[in-house]
C-alpha atoms as a PDB file:
ATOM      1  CA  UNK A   1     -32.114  26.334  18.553  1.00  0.00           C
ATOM      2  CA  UNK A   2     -31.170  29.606  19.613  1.00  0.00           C
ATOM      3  CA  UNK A   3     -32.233  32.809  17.552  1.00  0.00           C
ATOM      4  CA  UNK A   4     -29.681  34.706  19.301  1.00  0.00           C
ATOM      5  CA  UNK A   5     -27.417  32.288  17.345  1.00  0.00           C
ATOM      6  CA  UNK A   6     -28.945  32.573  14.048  1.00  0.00           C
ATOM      7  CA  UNK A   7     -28.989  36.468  13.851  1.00  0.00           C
ATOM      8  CA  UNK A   8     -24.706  36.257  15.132  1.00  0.00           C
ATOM      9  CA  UNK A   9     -24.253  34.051  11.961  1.00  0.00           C
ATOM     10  CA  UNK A  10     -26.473  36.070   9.751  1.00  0.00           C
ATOM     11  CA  UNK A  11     -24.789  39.198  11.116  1.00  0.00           C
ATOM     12  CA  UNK A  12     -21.635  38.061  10.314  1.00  0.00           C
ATOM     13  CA  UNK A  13     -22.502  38.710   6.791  1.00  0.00           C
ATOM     14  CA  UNK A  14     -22.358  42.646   7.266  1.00  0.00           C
ATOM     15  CA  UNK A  15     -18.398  43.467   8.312  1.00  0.00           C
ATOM     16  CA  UNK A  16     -17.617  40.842   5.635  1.00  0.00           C
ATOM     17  CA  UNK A  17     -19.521  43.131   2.718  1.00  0.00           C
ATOM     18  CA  UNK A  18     -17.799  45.687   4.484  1.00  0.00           C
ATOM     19  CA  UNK A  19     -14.076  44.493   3.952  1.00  0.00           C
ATOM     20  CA  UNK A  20     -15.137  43.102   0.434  1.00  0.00           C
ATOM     21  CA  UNK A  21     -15.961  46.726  -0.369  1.00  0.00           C
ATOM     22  CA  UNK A  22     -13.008  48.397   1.002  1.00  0.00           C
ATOM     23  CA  UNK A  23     -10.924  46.029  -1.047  1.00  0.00           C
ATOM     24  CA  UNK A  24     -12.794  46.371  -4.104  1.00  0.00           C
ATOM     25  CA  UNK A  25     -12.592  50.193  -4.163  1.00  0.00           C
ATOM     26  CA  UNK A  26      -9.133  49.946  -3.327  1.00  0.00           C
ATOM     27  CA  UNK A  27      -8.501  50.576  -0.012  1.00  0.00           C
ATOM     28  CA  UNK A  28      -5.955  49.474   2.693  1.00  0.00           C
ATOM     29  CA  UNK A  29      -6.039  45.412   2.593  1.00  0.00           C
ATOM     30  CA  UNK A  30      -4.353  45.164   6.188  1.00  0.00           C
ATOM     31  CA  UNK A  31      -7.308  47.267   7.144  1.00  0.00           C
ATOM     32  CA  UNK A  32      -9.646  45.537   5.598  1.00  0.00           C
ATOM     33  CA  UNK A  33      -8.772  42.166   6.561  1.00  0.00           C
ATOM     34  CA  UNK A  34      -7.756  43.290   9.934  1.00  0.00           C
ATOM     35  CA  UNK A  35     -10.645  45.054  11.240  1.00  0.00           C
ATOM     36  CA  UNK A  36     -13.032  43.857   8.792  1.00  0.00           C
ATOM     37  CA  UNK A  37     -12.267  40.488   8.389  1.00  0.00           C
ATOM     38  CA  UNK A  38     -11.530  39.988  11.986  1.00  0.00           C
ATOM     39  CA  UNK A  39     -14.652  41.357  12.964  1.00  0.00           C
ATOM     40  CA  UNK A  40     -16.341  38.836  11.085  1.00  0.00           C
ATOM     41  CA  UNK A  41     -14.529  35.634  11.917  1.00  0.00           C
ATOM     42  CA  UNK A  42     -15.218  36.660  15.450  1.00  0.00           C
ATOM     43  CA  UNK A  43     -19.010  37.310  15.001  1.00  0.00           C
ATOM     44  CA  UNK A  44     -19.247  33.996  13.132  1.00  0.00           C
ATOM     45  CA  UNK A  45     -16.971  32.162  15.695  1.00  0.00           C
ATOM     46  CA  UNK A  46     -19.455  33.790  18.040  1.00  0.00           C
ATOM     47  CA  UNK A  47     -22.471  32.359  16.524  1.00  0.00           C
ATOM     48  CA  UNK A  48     -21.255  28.957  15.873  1.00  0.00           C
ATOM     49  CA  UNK A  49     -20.211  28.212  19.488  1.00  0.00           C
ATOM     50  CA  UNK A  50     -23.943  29.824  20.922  1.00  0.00           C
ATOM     51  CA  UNK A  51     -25.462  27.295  18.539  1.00  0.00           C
ATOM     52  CA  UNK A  52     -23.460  24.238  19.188  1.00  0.00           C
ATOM     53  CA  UNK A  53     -24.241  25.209  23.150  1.00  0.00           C
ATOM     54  CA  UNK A  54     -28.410  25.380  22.512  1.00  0.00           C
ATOM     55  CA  UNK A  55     -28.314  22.722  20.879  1.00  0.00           C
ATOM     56  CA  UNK A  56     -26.416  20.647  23.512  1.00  0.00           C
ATOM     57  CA  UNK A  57     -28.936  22.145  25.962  1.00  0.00           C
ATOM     58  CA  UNK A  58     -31.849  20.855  24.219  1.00  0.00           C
ATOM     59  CA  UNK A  59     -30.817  17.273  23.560  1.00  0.00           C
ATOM     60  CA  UNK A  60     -29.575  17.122  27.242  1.00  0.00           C
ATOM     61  CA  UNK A  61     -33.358  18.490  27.986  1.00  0.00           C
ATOM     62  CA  UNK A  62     -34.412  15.615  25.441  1.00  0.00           C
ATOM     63  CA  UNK A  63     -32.574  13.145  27.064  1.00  0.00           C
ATOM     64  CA  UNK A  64     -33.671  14.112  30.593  1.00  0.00           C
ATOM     65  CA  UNK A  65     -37.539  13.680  29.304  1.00  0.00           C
ATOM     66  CA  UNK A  66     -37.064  10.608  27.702  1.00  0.00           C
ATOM     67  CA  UNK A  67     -35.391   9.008  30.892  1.00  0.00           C
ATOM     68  CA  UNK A  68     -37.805   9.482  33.392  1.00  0.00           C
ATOM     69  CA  UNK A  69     -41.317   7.440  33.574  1.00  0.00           C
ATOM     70  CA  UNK A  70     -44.465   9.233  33.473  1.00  0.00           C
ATOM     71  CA  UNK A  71     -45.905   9.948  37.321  1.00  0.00           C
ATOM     72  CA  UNK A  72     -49.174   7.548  36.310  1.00  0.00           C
ATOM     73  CA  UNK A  73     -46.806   4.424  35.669  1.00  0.00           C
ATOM     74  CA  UNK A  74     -45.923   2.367  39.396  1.00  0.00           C
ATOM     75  CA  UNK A  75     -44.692  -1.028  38.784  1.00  0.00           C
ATOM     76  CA  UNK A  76     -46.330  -1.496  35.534  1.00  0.00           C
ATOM     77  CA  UNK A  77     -49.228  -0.435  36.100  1.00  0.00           C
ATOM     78  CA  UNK A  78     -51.400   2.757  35.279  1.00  0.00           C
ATOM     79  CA  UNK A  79     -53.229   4.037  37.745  1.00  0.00           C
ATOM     80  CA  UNK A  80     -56.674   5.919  37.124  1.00  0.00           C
END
């Protein structure tokens, strides 16, 4: 898993405070949802898809390992 991934998703956290305190201190909502809010959906969209592609990489690493027989195996038997 990617940590590049992890810190887009945790970061995602900070332009969402952001519109939550605009609107709380009553400030412009289109504002806040549209450059706030946006912000975040795309730094969490972000995140998400980096993740899903890691992981994809690593199981398709995985499976690469697992399909191939160890250099010290010929035709059943190991060699010294």
């Amino acid at each position: 898993m990617s940590p590049l991934a992890w810190v887009l998703l945790i970061q995602a956290c900070t332009p969402a405070a952001d519109m939550i305190t605009i609107l709380a201190h009553d400030g412009s909502t289109s504002a806040a949802i549209g450059i706030h809010g946006a912000t975040a959906a795309v730094v969490l969209a972000t995140g998400c898809l980096v993740l899903r592609e890691t992981s994809k990489q690593i199981r398709s690493a995985d499976a690469d390992v697992i399909g191939q027989v160890p250099p010290s195996r010929e035709e059943g038997r190991l060699t010294p």
